[in-house]
PDB file of N, CA and C in Angstrom:
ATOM      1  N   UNK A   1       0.826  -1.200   0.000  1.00  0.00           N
ATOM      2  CA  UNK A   1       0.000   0.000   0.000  1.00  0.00           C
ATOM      3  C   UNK A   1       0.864   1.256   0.000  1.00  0.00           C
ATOM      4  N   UNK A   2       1.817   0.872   0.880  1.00  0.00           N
ATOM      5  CA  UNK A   2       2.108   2.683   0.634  1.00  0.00           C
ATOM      6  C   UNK A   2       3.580   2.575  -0.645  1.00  0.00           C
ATOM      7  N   UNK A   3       3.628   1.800  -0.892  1.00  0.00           N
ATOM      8  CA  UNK A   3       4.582   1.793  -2.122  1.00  0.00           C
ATOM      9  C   UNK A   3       3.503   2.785  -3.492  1.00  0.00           C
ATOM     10  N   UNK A   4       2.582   1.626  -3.253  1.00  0.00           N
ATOM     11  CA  UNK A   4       1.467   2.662  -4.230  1.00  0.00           C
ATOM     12  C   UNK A   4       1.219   3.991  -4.169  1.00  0.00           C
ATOM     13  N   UNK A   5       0.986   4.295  -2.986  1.00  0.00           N
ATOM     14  CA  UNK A   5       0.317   5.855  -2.552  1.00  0.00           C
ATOM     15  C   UNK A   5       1.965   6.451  -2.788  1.00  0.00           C
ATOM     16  N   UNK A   6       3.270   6.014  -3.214  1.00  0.00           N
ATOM     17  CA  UNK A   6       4.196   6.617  -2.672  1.00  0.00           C
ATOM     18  C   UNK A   6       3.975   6.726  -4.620  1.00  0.00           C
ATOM     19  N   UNK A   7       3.778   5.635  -5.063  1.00  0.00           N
ATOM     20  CA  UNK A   7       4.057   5.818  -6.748  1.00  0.00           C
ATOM     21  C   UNK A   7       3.048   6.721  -7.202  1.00  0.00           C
ATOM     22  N   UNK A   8       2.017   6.638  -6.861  1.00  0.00           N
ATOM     23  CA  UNK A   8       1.280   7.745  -7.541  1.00  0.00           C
ATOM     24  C   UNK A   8       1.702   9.411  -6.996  1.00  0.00           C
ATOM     25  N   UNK A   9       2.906   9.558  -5.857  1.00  0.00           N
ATOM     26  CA  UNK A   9       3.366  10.676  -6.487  1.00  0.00           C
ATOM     27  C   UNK A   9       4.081  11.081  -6.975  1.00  0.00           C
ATOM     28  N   UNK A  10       4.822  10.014  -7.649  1.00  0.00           N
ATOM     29  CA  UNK A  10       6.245  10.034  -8.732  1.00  0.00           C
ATOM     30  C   UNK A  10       5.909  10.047  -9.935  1.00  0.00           C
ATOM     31  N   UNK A  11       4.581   9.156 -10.956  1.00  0.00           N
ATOM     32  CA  UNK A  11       4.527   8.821 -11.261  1.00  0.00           C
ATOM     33  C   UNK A  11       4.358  10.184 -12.920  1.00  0.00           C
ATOM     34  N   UNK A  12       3.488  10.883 -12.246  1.00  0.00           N
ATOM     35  CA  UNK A  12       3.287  11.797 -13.223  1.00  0.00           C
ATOM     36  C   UNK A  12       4.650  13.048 -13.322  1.00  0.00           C
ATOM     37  N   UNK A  13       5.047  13.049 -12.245  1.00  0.00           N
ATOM     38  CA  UNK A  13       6.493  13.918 -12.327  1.00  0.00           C
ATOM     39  C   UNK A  13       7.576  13.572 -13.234  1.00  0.00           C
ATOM     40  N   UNK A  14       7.445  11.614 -13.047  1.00  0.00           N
ATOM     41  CA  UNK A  14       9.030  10.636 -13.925  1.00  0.00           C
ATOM     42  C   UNK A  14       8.283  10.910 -14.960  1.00  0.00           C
ATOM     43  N   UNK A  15       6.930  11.325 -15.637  1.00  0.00           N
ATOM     44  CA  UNK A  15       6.977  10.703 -16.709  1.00  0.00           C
ATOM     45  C   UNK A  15       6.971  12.390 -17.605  1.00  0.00           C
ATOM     46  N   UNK A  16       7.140  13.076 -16.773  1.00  0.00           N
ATOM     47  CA  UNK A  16       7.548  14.591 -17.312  1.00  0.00           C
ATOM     48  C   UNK A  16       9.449  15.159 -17.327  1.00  0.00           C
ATOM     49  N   UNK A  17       9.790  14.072 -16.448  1.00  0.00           N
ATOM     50  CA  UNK A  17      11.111  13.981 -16.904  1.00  0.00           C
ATOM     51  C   UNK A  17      11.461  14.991 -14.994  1.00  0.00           C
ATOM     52  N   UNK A  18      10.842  14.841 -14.373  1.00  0.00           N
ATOM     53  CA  UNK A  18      11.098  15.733 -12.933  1.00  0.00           C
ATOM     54  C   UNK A  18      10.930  15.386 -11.497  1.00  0.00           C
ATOM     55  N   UNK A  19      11.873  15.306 -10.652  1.00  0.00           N
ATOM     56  CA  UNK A  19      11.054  14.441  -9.275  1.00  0.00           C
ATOM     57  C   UNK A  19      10.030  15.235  -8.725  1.00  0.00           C
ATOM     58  N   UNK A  20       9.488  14.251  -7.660  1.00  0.00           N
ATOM     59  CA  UNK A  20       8.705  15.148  -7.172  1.00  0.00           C
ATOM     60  C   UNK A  20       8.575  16.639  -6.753  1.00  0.00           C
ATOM     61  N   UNK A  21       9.523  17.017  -5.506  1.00  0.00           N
ATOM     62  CA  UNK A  21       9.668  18.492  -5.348  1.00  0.00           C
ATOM     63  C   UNK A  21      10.082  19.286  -6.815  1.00  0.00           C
ATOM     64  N   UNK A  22      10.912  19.001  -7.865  1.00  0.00           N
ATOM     65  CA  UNK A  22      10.859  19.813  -8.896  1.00  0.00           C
ATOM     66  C   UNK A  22       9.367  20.288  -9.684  1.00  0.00           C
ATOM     67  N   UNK A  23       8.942  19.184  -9.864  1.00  0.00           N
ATOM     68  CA  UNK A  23       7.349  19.389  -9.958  1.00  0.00           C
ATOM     69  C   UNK A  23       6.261  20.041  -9.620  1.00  0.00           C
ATOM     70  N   UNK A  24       6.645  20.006  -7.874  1.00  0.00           N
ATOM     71  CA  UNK A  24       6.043  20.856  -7.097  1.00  0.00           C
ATOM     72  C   UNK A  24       6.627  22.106  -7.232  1.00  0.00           C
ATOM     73  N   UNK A  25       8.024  22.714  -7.673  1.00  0.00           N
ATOM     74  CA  UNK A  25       8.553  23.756  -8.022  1.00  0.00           C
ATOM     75  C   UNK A  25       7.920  24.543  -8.992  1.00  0.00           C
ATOM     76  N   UNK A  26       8.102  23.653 -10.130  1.00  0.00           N
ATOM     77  CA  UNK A  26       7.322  24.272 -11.455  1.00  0.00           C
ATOM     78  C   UNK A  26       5.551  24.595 -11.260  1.00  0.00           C
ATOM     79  N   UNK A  27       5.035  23.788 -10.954  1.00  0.00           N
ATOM     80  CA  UNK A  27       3.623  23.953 -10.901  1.00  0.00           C
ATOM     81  C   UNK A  27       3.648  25.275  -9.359  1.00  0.00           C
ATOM     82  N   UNK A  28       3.806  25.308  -8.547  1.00  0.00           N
ATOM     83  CA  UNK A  28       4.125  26.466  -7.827  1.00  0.00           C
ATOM     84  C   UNK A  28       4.603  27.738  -8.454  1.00  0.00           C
ATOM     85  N   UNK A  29       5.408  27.532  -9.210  1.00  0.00           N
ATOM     86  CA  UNK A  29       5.466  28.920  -9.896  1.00  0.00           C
ATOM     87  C   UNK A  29       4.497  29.448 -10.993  1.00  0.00           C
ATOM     88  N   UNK A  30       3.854  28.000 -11.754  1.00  0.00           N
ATOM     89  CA  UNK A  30       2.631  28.602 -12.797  1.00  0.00           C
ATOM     90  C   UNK A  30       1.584  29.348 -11.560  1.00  0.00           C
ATOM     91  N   UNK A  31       1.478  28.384 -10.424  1.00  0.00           N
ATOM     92  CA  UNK A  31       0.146  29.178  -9.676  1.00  0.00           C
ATOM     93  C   UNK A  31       0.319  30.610  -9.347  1.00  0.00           C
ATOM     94  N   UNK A  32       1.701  30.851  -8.962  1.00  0.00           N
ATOM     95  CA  UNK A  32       2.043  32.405  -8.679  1.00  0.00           C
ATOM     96  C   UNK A  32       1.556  33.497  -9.721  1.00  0.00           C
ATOM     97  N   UNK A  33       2.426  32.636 -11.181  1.00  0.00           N
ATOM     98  CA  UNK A  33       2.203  33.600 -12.014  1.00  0.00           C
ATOM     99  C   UNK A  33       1.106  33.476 -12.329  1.00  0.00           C
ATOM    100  N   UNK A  34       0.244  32.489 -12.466  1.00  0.00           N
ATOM    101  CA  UNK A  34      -1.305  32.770 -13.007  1.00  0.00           C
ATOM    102  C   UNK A  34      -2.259  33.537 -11.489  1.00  0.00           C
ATOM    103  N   UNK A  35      -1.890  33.619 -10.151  1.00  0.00           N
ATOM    104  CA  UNK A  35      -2.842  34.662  -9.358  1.00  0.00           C
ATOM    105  C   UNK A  35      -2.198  35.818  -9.399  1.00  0.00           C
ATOM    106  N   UNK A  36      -1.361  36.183  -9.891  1.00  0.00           N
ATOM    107  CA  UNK A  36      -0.437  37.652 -10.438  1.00  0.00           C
ATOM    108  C   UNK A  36      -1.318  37.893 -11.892  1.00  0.00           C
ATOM    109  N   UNK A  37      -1.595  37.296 -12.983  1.00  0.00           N
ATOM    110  CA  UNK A  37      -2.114  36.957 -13.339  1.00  0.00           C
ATOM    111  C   UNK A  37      -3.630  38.086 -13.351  1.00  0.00           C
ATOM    112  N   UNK A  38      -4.545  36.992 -12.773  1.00  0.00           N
ATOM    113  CA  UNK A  38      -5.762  37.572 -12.360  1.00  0.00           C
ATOM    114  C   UNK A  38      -5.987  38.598 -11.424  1.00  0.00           C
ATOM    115  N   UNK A  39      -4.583  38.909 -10.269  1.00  0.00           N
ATOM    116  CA  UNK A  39      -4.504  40.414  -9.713  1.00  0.00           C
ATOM    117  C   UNK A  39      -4.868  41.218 -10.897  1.00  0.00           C
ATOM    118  N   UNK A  40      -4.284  41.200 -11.745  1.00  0.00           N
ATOM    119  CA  UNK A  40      -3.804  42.153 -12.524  1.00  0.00           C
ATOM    120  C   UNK A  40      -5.365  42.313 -13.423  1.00  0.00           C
ATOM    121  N   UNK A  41      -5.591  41.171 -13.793  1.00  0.00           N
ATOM    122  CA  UNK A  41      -6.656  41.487 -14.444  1.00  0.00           C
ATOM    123  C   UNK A  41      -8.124  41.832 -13.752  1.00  0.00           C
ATOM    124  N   UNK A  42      -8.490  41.535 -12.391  1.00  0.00           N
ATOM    125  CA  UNK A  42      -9.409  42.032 -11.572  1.00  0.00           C
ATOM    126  C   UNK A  42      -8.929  43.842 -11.150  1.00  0.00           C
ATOM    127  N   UNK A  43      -8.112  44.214 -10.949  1.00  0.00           N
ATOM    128  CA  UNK A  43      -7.356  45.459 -10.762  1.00  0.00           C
ATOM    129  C   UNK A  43      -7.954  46.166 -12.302  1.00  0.00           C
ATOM    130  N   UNK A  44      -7.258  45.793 -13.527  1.00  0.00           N
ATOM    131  CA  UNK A  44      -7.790  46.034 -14.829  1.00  0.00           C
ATOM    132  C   UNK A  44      -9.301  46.244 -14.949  1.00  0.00           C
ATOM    133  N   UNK A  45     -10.312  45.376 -14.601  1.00  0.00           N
ATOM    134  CA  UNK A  45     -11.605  44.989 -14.362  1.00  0.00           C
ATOM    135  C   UNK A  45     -12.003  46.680 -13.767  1.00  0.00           C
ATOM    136  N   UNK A  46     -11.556  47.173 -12.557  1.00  0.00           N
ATOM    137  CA  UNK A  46     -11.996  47.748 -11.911  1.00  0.00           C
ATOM    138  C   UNK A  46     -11.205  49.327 -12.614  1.00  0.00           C
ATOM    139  N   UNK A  47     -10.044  49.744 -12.930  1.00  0.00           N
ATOM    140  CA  UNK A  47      -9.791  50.428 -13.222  1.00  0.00           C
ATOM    141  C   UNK A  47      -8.938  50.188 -14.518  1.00  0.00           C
ATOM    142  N   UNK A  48      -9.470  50.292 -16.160  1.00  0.00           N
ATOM    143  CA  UNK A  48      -9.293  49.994 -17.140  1.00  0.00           C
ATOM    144  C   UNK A  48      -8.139  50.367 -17.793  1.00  0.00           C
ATOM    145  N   UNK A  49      -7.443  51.479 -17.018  1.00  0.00           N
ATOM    146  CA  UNK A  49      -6.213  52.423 -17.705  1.00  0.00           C
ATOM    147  C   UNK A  49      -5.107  51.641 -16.833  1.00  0.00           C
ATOM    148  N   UNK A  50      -5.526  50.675 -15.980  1.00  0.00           N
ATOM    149  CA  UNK A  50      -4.518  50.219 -15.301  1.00  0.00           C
ATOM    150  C   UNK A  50      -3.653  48.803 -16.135  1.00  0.00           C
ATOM    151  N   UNK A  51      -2.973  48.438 -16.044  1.00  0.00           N
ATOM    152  CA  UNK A  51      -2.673  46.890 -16.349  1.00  0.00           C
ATOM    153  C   UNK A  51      -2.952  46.044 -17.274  1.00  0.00           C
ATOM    154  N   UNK A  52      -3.317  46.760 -19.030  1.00  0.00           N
ATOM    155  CA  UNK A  52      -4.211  46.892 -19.908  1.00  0.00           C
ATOM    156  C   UNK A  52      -3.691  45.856 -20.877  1.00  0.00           C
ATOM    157  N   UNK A  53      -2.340  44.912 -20.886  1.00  0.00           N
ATOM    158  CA  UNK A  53      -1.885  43.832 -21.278  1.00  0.00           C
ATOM    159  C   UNK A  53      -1.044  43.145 -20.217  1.00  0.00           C
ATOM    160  N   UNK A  54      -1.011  42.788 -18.588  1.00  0.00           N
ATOM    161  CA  UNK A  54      -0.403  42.594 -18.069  1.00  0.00           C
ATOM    162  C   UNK A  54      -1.022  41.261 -18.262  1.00  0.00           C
ATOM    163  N   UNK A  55      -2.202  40.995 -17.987  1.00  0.00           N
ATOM    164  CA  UNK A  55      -2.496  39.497 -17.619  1.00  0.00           C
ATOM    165  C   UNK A  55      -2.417  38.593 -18.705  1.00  0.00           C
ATOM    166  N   UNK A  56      -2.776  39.225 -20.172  1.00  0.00           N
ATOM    167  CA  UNK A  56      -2.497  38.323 -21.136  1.00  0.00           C
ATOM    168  C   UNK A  56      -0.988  38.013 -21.538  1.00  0.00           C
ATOM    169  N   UNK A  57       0.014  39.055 -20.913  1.00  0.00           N
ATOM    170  CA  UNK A  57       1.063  38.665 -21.248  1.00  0.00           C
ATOM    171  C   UNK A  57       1.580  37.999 -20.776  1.00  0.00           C
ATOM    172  N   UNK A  58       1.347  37.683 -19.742  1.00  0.00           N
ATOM    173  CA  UNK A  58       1.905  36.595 -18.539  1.00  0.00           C
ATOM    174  C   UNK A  58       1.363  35.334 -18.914  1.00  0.00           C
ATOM    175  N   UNK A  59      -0.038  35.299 -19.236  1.00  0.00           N
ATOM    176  CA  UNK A  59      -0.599  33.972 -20.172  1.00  0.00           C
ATOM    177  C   UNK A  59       0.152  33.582 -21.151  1.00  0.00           C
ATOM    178  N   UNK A  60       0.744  34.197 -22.358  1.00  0.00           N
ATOM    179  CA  UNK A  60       1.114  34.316 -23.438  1.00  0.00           C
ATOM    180  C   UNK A  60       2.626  33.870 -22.763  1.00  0.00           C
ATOM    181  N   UNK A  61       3.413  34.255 -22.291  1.00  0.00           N
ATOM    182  CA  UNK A  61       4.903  33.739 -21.973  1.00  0.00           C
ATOM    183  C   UNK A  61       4.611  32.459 -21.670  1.00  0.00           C
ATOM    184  N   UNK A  62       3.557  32.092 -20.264  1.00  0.00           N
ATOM    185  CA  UNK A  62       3.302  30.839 -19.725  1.00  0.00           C
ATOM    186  C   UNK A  62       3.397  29.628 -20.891  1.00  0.00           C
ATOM    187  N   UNK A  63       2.481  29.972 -22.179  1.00  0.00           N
ATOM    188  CA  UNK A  63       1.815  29.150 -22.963  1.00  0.00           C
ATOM    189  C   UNK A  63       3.328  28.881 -23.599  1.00  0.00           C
ATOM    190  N   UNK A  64       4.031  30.040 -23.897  1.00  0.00           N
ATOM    191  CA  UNK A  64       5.109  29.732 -24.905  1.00  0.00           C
ATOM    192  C   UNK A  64       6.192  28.600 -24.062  1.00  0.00           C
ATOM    193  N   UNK A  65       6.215  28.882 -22.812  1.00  0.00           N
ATOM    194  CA  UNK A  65       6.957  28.323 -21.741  1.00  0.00           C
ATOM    195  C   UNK A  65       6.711  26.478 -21.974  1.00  0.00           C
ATOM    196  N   UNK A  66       5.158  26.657 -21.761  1.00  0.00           N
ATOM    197  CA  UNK A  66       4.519  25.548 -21.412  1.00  0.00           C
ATOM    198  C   UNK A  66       4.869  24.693 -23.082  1.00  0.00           C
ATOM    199  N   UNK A  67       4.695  25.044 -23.721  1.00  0.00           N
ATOM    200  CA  UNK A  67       4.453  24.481 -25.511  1.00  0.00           C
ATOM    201  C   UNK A  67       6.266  24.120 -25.839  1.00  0.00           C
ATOM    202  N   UNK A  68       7.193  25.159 -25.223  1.00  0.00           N
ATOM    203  CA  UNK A  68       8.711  24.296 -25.541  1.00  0.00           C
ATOM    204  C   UNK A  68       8.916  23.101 -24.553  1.00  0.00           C
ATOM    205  N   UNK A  69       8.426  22.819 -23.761  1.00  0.00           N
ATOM    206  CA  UNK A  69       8.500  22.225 -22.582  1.00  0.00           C
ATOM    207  C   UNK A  69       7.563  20.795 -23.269  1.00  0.00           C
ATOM    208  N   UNK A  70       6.541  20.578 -23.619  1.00  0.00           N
ATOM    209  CA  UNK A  70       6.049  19.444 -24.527  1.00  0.00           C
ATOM    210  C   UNK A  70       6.935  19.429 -25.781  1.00  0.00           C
ATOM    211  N   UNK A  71       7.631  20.377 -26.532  1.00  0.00           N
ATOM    212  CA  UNK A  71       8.512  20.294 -27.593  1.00  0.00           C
ATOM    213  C   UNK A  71       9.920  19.079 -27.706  1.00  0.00           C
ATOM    214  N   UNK A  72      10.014  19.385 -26.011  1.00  0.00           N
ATOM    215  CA  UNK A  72      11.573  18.616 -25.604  1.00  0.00           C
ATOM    216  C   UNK A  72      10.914  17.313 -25.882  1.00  0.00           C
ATOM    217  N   UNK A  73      12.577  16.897 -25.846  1.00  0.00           N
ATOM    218  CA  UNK A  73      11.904  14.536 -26.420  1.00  0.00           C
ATOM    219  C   UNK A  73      11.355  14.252 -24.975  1.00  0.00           C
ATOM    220  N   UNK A  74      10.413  13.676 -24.864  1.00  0.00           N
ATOM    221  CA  UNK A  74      10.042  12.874 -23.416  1.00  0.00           C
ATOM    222  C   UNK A  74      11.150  12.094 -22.931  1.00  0.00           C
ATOM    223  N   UNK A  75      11.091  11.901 -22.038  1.00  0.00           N
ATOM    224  CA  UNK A  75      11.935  10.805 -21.451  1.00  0.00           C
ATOM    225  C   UNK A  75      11.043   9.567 -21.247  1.00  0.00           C
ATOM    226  N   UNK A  76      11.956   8.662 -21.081  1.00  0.00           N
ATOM    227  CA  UNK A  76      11.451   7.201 -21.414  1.00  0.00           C
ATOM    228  C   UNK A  76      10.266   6.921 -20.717  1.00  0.00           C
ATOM    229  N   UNK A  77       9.313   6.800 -21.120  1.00  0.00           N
ATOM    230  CA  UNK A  77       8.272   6.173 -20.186  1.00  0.00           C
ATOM    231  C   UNK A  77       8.792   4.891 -19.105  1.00  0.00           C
ATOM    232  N   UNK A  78       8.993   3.927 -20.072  1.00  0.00           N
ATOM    233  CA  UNK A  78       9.367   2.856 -19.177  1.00  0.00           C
ATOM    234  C   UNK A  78      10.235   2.835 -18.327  1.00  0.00           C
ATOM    235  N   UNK A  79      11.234   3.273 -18.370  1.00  0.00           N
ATOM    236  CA  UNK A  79      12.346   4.268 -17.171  1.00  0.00           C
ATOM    237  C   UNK A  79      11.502   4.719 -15.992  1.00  0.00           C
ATOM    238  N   UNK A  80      11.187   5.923 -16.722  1.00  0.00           N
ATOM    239  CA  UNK A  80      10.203   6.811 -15.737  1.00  0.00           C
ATOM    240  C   UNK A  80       9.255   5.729 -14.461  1.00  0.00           C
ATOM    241  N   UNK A  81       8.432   5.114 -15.506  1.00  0.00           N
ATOM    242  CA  UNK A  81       7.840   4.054 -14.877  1.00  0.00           C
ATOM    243  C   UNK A  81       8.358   3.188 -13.440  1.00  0.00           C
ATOM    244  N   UNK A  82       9.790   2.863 -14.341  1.00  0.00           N
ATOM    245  CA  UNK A  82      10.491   1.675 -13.550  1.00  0.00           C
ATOM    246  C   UNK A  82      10.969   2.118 -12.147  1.00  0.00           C
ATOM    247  N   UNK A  83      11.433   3.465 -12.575  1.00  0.00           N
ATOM    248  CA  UNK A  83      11.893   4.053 -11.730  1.00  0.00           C
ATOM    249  C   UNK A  83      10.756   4.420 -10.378  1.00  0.00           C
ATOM    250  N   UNK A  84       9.712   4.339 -10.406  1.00  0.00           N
ATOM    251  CA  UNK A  84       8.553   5.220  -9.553  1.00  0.00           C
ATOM    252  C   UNK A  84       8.354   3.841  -8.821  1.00  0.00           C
ATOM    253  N   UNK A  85       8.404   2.897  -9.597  1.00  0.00           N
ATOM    254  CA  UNK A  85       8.102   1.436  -8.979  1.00  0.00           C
ATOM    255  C   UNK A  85       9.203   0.957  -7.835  1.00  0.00           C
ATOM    256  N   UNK A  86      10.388   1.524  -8.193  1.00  0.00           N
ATOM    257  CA  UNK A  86      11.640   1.245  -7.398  1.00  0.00           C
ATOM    258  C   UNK A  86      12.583   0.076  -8.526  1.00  0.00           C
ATOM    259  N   UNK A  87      12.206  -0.250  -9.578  1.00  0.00           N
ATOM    260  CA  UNK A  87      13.340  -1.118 -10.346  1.00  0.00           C
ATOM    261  C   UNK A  87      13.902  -0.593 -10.908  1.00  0.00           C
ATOM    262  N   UNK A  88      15.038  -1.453 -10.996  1.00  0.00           N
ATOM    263  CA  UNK A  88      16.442  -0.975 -11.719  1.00  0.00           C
ATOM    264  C   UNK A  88      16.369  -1.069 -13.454  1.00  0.00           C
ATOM    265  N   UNK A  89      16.038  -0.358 -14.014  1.00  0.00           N
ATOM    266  CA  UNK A  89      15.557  -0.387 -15.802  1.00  0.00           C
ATOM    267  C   UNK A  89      16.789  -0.702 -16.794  1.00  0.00           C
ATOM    268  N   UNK A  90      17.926  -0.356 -16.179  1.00  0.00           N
ATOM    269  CA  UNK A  90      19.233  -1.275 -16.745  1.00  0.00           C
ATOM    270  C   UNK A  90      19.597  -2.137 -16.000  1.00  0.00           C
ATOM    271  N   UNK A  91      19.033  -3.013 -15.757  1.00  0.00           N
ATOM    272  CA  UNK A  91      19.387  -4.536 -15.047  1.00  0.00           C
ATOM    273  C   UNK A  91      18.920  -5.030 -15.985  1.00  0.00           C
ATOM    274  N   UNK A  92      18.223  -5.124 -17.222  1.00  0.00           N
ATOM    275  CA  UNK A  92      17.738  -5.566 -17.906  1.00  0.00           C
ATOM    276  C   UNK A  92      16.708  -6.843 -17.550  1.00  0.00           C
ATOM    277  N   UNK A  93      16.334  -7.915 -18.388  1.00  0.00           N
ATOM    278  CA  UNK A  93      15.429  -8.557 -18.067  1.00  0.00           C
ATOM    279  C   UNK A  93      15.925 -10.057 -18.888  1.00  0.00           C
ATOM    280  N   UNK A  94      15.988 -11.023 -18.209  1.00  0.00           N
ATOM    281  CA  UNK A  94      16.843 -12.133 -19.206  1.00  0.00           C
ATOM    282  C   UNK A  94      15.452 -13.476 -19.453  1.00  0.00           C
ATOM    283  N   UNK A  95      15.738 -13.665 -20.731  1.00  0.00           N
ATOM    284  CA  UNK A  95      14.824 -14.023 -20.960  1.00  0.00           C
ATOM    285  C   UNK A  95      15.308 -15.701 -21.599  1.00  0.00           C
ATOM    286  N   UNK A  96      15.011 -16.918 -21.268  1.00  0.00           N
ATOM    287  CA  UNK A  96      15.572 -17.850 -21.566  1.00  0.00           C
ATOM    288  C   UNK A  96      14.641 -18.269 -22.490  1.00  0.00           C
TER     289      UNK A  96
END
């Protein structure tokens, strides 16, 4: 059981190529910048001369951010995988 509960929080990080806390790094910083974000655009909302491309531009970097970042080669699934499970993925597997 807790091997499981421990893999499902590796699991989506290995297969983005990041451990856990890096993961939690990156996605922590989209949340910053996306409630900086909607400051900006509720602020805008209320006073129109204020902040009049701040929030889409911060969207617009994010997206470009986010789109090279799916661009890079994945890393191995099955690695990734093996790895979250705790096996060694170059030990190979012998097959008689």
């Amino acid at each position: 059981m807790k091997q499981r509960l421990v893999a499902v929080f590796r699991e989506h990080p290995a297969s983005v190529g990041e451990t856990y806390l890096q993961h939690l790094g990156v996605a922590f910083g989209y949340s910053l910048r996306l409630f900086t974000a909607a400051l900006a655009a509720l602020v805008h909302g209320f006073l129109p001369f204020l902040f009049k491309t701040s929030a889409s531009a911060i969207i617009t970097q994010m997206h470009d951010e986010m789109a090279a970042r799916k661009a890079r080669p994945a890393p191995d699934q099955t690695i990734g995988l093996a790895l979250t499970a705790g096996l060694d993925p170059l030990a190979g597997s012998s097959s008689s």
